[in-house]
C-alpha atoms as a PDB file:
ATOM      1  CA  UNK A   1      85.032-146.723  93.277  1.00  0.00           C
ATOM      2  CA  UNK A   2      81.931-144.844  94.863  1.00  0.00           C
ATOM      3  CA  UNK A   3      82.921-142.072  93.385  1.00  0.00           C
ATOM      4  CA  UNK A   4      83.159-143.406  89.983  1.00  0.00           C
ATOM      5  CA  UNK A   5      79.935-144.802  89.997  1.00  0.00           C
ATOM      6  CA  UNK A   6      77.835-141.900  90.961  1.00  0.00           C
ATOM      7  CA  UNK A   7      80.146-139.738  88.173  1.00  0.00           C
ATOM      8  CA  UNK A   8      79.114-142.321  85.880  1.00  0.00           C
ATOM      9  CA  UNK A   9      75.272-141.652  86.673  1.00  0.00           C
ATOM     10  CA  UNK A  10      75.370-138.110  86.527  1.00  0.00           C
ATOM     11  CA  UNK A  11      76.382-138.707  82.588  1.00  0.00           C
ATOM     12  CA  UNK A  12      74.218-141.302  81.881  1.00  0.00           C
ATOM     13  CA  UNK A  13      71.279-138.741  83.241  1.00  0.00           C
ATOM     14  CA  UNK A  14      72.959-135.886  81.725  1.00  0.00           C
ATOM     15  CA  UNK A  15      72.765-137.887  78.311  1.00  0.00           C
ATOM     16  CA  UNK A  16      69.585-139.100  78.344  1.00  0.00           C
ATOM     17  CA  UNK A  17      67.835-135.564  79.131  1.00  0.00           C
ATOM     18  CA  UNK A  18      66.676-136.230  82.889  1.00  0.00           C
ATOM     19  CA  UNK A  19      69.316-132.997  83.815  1.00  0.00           C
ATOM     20  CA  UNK A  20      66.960-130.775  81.339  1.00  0.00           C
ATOM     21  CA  UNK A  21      63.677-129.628  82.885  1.00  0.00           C
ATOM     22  CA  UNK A  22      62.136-129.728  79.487  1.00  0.00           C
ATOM     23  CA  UNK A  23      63.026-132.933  78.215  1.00  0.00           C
ATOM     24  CA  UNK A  24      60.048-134.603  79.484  1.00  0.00           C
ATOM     25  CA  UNK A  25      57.986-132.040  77.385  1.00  0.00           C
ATOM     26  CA  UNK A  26      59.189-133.418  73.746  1.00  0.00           C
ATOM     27  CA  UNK A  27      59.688-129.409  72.335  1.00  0.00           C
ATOM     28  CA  UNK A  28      62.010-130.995  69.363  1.00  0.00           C
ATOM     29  CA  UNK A  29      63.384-128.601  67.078  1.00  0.00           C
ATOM     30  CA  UNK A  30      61.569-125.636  69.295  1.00  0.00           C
ATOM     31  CA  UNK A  31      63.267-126.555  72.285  1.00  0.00           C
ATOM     32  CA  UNK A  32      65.736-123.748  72.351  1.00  0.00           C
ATOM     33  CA  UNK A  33      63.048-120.964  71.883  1.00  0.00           C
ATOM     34  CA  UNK A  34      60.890-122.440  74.432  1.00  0.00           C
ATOM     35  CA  UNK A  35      62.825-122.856  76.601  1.00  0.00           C
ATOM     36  CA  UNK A  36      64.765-119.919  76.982  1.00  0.00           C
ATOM     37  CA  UNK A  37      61.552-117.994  76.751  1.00  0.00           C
ATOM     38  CA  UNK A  38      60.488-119.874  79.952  1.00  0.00           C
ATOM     39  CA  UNK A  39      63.760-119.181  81.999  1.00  0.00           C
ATOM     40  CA  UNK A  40      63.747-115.528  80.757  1.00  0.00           C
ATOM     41  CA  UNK A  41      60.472-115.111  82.474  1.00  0.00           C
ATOM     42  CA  UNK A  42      61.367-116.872  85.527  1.00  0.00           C
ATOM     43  CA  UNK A  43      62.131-120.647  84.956  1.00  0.00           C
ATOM     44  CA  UNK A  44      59.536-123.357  84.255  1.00  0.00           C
ATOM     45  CA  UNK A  45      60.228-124.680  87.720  1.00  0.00           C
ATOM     46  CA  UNK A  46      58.941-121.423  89.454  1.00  0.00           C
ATOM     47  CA  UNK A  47      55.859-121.124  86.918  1.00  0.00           C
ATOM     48  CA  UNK A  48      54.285-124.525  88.039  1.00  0.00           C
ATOM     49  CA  UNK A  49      54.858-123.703  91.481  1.00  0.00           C
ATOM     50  CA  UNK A  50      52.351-120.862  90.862  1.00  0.00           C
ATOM     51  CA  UNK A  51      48.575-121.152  92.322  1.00  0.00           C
ATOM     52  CA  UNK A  52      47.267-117.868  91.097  1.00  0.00           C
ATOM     53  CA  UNK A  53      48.366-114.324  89.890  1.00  0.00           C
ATOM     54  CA  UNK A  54      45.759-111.481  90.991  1.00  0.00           C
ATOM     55  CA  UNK A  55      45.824-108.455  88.917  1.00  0.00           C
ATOM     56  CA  UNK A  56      44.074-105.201  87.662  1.00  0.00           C
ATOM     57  CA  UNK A  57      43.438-104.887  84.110  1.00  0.00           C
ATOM     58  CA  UNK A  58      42.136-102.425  81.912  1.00  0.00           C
ATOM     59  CA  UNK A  59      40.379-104.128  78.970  1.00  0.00           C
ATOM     60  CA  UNK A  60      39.494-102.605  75.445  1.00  0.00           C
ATOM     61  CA  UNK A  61      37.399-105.324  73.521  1.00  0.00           C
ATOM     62  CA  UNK A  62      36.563-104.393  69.909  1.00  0.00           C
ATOM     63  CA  UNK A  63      32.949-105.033  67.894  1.00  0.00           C
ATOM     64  CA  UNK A  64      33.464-104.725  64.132  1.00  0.00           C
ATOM     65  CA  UNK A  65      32.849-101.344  63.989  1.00  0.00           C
ATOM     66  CA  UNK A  66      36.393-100.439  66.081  1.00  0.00           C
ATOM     67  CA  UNK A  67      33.611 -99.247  68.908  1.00  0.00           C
ATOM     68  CA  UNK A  68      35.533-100.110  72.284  1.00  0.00           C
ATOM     69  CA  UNK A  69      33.889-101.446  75.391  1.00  0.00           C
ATOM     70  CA  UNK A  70      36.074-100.506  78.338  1.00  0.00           C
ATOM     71  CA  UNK A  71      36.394-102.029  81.687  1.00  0.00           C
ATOM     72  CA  UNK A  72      38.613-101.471  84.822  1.00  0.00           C
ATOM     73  CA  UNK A  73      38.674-105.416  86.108  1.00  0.00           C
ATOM     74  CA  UNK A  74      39.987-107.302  88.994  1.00  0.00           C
ATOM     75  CA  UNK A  75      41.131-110.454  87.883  1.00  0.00           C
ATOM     76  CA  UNK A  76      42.187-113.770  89.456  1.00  0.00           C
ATOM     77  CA  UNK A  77      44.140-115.879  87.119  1.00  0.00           C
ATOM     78  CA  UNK A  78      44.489-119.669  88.803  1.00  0.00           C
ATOM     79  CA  UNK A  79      46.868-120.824  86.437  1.00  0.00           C
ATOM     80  CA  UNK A  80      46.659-124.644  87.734  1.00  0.00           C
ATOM     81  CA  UNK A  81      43.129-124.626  87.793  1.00  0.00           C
ATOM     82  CA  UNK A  82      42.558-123.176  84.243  1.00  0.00           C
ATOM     83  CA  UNK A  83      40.691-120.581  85.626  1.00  0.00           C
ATOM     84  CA  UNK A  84      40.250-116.629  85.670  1.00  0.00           C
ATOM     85  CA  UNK A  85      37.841-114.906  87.800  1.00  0.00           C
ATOM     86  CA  UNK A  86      37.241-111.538  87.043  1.00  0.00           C
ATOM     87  CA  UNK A  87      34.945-108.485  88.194  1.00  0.00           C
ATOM     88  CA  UNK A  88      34.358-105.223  87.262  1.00  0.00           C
ATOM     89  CA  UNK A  89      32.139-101.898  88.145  1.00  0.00           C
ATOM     90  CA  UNK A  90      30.252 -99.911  85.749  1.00  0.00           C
ATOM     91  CA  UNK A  91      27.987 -96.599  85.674  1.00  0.00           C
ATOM     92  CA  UNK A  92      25.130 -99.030  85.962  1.00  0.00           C
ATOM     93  CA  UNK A  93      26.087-101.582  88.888  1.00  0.00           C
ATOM     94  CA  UNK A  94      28.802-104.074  88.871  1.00  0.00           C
ATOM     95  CA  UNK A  95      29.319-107.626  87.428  1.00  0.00           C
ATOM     96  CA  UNK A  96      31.533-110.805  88.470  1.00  0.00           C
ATOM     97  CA  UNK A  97      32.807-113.538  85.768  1.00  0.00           C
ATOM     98  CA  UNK A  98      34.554-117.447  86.071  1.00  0.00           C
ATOM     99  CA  UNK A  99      35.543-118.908  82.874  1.00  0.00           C
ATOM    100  CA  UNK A 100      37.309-121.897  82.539  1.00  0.00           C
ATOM    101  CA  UNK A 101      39.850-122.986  79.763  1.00  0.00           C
ATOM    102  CA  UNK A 102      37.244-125.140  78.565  1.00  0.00           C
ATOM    103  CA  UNK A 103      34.676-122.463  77.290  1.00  0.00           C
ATOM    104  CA  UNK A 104      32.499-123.442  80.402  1.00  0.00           C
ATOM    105  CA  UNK A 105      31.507-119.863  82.449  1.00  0.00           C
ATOM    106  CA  UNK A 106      29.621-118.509  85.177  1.00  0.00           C
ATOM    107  CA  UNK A 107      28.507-114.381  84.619  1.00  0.00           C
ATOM    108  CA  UNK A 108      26.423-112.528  87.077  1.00  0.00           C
ATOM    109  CA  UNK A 109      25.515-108.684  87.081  1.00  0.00           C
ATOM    110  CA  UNK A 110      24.355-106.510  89.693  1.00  0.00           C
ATOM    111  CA  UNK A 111      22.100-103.241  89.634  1.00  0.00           C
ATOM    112  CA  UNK A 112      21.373-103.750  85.646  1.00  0.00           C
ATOM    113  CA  UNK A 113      21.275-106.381  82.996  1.00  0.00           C
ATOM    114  CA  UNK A 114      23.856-106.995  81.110  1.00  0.00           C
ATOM    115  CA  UNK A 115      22.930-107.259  76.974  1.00  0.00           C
ATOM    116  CA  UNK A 116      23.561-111.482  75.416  1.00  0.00           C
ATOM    117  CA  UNK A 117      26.081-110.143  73.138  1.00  0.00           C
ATOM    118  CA  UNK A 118      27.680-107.580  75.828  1.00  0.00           C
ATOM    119  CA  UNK A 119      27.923-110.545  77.790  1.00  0.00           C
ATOM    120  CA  UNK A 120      29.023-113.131  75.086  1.00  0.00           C
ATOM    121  CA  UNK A 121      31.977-110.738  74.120  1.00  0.00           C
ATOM    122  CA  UNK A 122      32.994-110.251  77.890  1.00  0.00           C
ATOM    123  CA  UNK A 123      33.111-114.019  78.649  1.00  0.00           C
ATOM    124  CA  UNK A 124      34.831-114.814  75.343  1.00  0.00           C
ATOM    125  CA  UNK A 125      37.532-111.984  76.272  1.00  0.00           C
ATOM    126  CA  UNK A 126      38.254-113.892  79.588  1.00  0.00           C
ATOM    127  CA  UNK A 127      38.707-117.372  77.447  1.00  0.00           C
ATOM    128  CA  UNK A 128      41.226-115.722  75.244  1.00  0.00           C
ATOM    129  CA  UNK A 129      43.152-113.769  77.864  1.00  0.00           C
ATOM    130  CA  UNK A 130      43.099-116.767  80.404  1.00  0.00           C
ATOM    131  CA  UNK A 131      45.223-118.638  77.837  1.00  0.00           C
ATOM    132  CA  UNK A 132      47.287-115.939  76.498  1.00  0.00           C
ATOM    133  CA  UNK A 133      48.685-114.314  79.843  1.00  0.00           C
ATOM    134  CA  UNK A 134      50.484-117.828  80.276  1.00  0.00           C
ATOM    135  CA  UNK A 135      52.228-117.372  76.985  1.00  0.00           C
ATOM    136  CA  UNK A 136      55.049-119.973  76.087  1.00  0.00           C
ATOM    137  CA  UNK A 137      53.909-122.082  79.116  1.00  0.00           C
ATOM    138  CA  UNK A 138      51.213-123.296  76.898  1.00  0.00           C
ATOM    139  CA  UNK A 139      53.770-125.526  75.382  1.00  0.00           C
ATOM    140  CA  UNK A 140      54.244-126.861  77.757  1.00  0.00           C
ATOM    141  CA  UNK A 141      51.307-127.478  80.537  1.00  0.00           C
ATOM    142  CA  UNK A 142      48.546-127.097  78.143  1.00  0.00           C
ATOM    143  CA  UNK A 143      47.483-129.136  75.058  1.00  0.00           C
ATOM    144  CA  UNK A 144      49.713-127.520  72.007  1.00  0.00           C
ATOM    145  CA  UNK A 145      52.159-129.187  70.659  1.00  0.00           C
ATOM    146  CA  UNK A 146      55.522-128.319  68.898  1.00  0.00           C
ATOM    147  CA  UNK A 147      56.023-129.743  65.171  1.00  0.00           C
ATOM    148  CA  UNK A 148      58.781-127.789  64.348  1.00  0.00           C
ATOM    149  CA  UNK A 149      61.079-124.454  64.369  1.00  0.00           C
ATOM    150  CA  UNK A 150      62.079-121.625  61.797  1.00  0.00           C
ATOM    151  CA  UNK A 151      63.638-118.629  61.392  1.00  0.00           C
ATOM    152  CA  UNK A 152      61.471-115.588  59.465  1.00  0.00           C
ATOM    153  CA  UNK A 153      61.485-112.037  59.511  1.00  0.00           C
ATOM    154  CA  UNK A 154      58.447-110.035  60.304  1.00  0.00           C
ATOM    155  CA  UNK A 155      57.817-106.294  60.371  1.00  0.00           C
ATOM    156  CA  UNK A 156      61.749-106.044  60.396  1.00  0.00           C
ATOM    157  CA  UNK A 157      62.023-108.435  63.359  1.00  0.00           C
ATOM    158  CA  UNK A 158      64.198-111.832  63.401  1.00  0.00           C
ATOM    159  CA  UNK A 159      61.716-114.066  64.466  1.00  0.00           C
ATOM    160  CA  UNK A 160      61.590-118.079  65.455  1.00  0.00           C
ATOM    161  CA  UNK A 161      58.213-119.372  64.175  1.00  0.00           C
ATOM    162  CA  UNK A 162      57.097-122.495  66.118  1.00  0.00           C
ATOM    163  CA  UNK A 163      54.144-124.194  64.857  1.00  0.00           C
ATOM    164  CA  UNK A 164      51.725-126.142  66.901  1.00  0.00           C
ATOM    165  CA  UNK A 165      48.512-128.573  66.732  1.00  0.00           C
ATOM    166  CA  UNK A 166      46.229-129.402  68.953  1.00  0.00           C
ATOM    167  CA  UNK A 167      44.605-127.282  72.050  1.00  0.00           C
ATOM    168  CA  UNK A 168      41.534-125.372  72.697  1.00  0.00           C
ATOM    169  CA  UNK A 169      42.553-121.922  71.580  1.00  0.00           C
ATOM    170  CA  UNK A 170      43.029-122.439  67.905  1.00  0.00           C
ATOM    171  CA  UNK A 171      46.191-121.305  67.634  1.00  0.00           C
ATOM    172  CA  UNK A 172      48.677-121.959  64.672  1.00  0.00           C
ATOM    173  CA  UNK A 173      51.955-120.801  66.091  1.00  0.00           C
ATOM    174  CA  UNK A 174      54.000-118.852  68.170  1.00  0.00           C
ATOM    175  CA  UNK A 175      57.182-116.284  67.333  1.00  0.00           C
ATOM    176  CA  UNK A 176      59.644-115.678  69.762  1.00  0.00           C
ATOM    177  CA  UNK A 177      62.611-113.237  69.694  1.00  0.00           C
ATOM    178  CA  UNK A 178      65.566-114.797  67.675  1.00  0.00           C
ATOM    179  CA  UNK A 179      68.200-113.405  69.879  1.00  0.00           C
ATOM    180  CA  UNK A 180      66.281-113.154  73.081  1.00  0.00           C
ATOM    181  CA  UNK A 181      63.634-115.857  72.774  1.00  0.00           C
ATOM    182  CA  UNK A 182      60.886-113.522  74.424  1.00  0.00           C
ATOM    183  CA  UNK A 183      57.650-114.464  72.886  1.00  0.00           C
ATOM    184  CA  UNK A 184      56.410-111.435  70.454  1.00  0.00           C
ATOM    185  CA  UNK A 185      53.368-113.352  68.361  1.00  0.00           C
ATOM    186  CA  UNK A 186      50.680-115.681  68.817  1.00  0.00           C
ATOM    187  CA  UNK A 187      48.739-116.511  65.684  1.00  0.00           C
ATOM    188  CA  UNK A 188      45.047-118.137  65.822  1.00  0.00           C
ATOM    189  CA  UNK A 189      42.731-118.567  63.197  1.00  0.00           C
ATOM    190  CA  UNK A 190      45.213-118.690  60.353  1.00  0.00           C
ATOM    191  CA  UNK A 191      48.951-117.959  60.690  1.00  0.00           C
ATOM    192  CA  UNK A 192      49.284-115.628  56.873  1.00  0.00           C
ATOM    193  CA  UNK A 193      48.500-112.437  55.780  1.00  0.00           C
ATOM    194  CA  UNK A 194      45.087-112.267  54.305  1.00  0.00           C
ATOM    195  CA  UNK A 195      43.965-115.346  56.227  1.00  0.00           C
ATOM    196  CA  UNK A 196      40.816-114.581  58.786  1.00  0.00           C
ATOM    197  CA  UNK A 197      42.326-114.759  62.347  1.00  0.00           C
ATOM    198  CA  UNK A 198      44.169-112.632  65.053  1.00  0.00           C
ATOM    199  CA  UNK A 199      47.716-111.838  65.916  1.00  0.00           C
ATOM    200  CA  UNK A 200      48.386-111.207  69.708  1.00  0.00           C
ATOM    201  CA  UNK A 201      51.193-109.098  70.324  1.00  0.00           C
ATOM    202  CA  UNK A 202      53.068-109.415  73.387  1.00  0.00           C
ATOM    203  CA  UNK A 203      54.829-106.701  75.837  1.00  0.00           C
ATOM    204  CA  UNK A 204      56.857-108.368  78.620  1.00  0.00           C
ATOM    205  CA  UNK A 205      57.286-106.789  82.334  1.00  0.00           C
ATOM    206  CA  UNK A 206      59.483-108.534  84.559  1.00  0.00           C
ATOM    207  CA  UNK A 207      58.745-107.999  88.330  1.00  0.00           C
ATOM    208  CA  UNK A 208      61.022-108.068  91.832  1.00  0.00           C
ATOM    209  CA  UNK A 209      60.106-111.855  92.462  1.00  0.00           C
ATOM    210  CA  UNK A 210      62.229-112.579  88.893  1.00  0.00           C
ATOM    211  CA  UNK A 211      59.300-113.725  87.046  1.00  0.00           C
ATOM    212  CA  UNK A 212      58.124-111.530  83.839  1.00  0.00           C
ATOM    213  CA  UNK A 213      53.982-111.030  83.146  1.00  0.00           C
ATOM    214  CA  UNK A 214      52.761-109.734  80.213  1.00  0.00           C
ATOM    215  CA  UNK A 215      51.964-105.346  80.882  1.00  0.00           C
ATOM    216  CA  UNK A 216      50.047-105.694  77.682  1.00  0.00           C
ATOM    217  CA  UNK A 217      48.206-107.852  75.255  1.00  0.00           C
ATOM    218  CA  UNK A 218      47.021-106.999  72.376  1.00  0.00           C
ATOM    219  CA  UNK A 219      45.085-109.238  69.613  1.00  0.00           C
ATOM    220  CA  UNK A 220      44.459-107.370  66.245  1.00  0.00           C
ATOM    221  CA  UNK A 221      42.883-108.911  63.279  1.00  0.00           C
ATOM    222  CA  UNK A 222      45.288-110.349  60.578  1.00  0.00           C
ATOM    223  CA  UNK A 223      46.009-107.827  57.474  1.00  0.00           C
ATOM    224  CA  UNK A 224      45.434-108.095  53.950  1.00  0.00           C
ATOM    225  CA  UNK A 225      48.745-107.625  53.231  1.00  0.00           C
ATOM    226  CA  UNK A 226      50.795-108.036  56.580  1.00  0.00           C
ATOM    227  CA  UNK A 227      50.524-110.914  59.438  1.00  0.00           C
ATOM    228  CA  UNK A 228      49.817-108.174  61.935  1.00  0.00           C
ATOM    229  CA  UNK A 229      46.756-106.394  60.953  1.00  0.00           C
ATOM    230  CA  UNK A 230      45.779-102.237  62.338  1.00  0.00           C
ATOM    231  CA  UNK A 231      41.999-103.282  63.507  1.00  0.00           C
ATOM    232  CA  UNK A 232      41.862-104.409  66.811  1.00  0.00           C
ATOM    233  CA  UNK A 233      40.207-107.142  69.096  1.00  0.00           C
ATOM    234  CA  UNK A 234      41.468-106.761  71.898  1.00  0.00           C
ATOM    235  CA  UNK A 235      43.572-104.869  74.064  1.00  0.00           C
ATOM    236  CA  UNK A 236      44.637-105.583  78.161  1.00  0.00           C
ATOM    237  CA  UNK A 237      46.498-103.420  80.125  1.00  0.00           C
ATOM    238  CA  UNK A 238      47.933-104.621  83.403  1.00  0.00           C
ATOM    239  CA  UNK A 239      49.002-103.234  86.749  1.00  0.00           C
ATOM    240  CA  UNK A 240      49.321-104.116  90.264  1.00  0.00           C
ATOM    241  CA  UNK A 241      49.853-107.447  89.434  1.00  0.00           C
ATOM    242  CA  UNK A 242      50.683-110.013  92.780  1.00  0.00           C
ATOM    243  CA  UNK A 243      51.803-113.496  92.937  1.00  0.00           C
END
């Protein structure tokens, strides 16, 4: 009789989601993308155990001119305290950043001073990265929201296009893989060619511990006539990156 009884609540939480891991996180339609984005890099269970990644990262941001500013950084990336701390040295002296997911930021430079808009660019660089390295976890511990789930093809690729509202970041949606579910595209700004926003494309590295990090990130402008654009925002290259 025991035994019938505790079969009989395994279905009854089976049915009503409390088996799924991301029930509780009402994906809808995008469940299936989100999810198995998630578990490819690792499992949703393993990212929220995570305090912090630490990292080196070679970032190329972009004025409007295609002019690169390049740094060599050390980063800190404390994923449940919406935070990345970065540093980096230059020909000049040396300079340490803390941004927050919130805008809010902390930037200090040592041995020279560092221009307002040099310094404006750097600090907004950190915002977007800090909430792009987390990638399809932002559906899930951050403040998007999925409204919904198609299938499109972009640039020859079968994509899933999930919409979202809501969050700091302005984005519109993200495309994953349609066979793999490994994010590709984040949209922000505006989500159509033409529109005035940026496309960051993704490129996945999975590491020994089973968990994947993005090796690169790059945000280009949208195009005229394409959702990915050819002038570039931003660019981050990583390496030596530690749980």
């Amino acid at each position: 009789m025991k035994k019938v009884i505790m079969l009989a609540v395994l279905g009854l939480l089976a049915v009503s989601g409390c088996a799924d891991p991301y029930a509780r996180y009402k994906l809808g339609p995008a469940h299936d993308a989100v999810a198995g984005s998630i578990d490819a890099m690792g499992g949703i269970g393993r990212w929220r155990s995570v305090g912090s990644i630490e990292a080196i990262a070679v970032v190329s941001i972009y004025d409007d001119t295609g002019k690169a500013m390049i740094n060599e950084q050390h980063q800190v990336i404390k994923l449940k305290r919406d935070v990345i701390l970065a540093s980096a040295r230059t020909a000049d002296g040396s300079w340490a950043a803390v941004v927050d997911g919130d805008g809010k930021s902390k930037f200090k430079s040592k041995g020279f001073a560092e221009s307002p808009e040099r310094k404006a660019a750097l600090v907004e660089s950190l915002r977007t990265i800090l909430h792009r390295v987390r990638g399809p976890m932002n559906l899930c511990v951050g403040g998007e929201k999925t409204t919904g789930s198609e299938r499109v093809r972009i640039g020859g690729q079968d994509l899933i296009r999930v919409p979202v509202k809501g969050g700091d970041a302005g984005v519109n949606a993200y495309y994953f893989d349609a066979q793999t579910h490994t994010l590709k595209l984040v949209t922000a700004g505006a989500d159509e060619a033409g529109g005035e926003g940026t496309v960051t494309v993704y490129s996945w590295k999975m590491h020994p511990n089973g968990m994947a990090f993005p090796d690169r990130i790059s945000v280009m402008k949208i195009g005229k006539h394409v959702l990915v654009g050819d002038e570039p925002v931003l660019e981050v290259n990583y390496r030596k990156v530690e749980w």
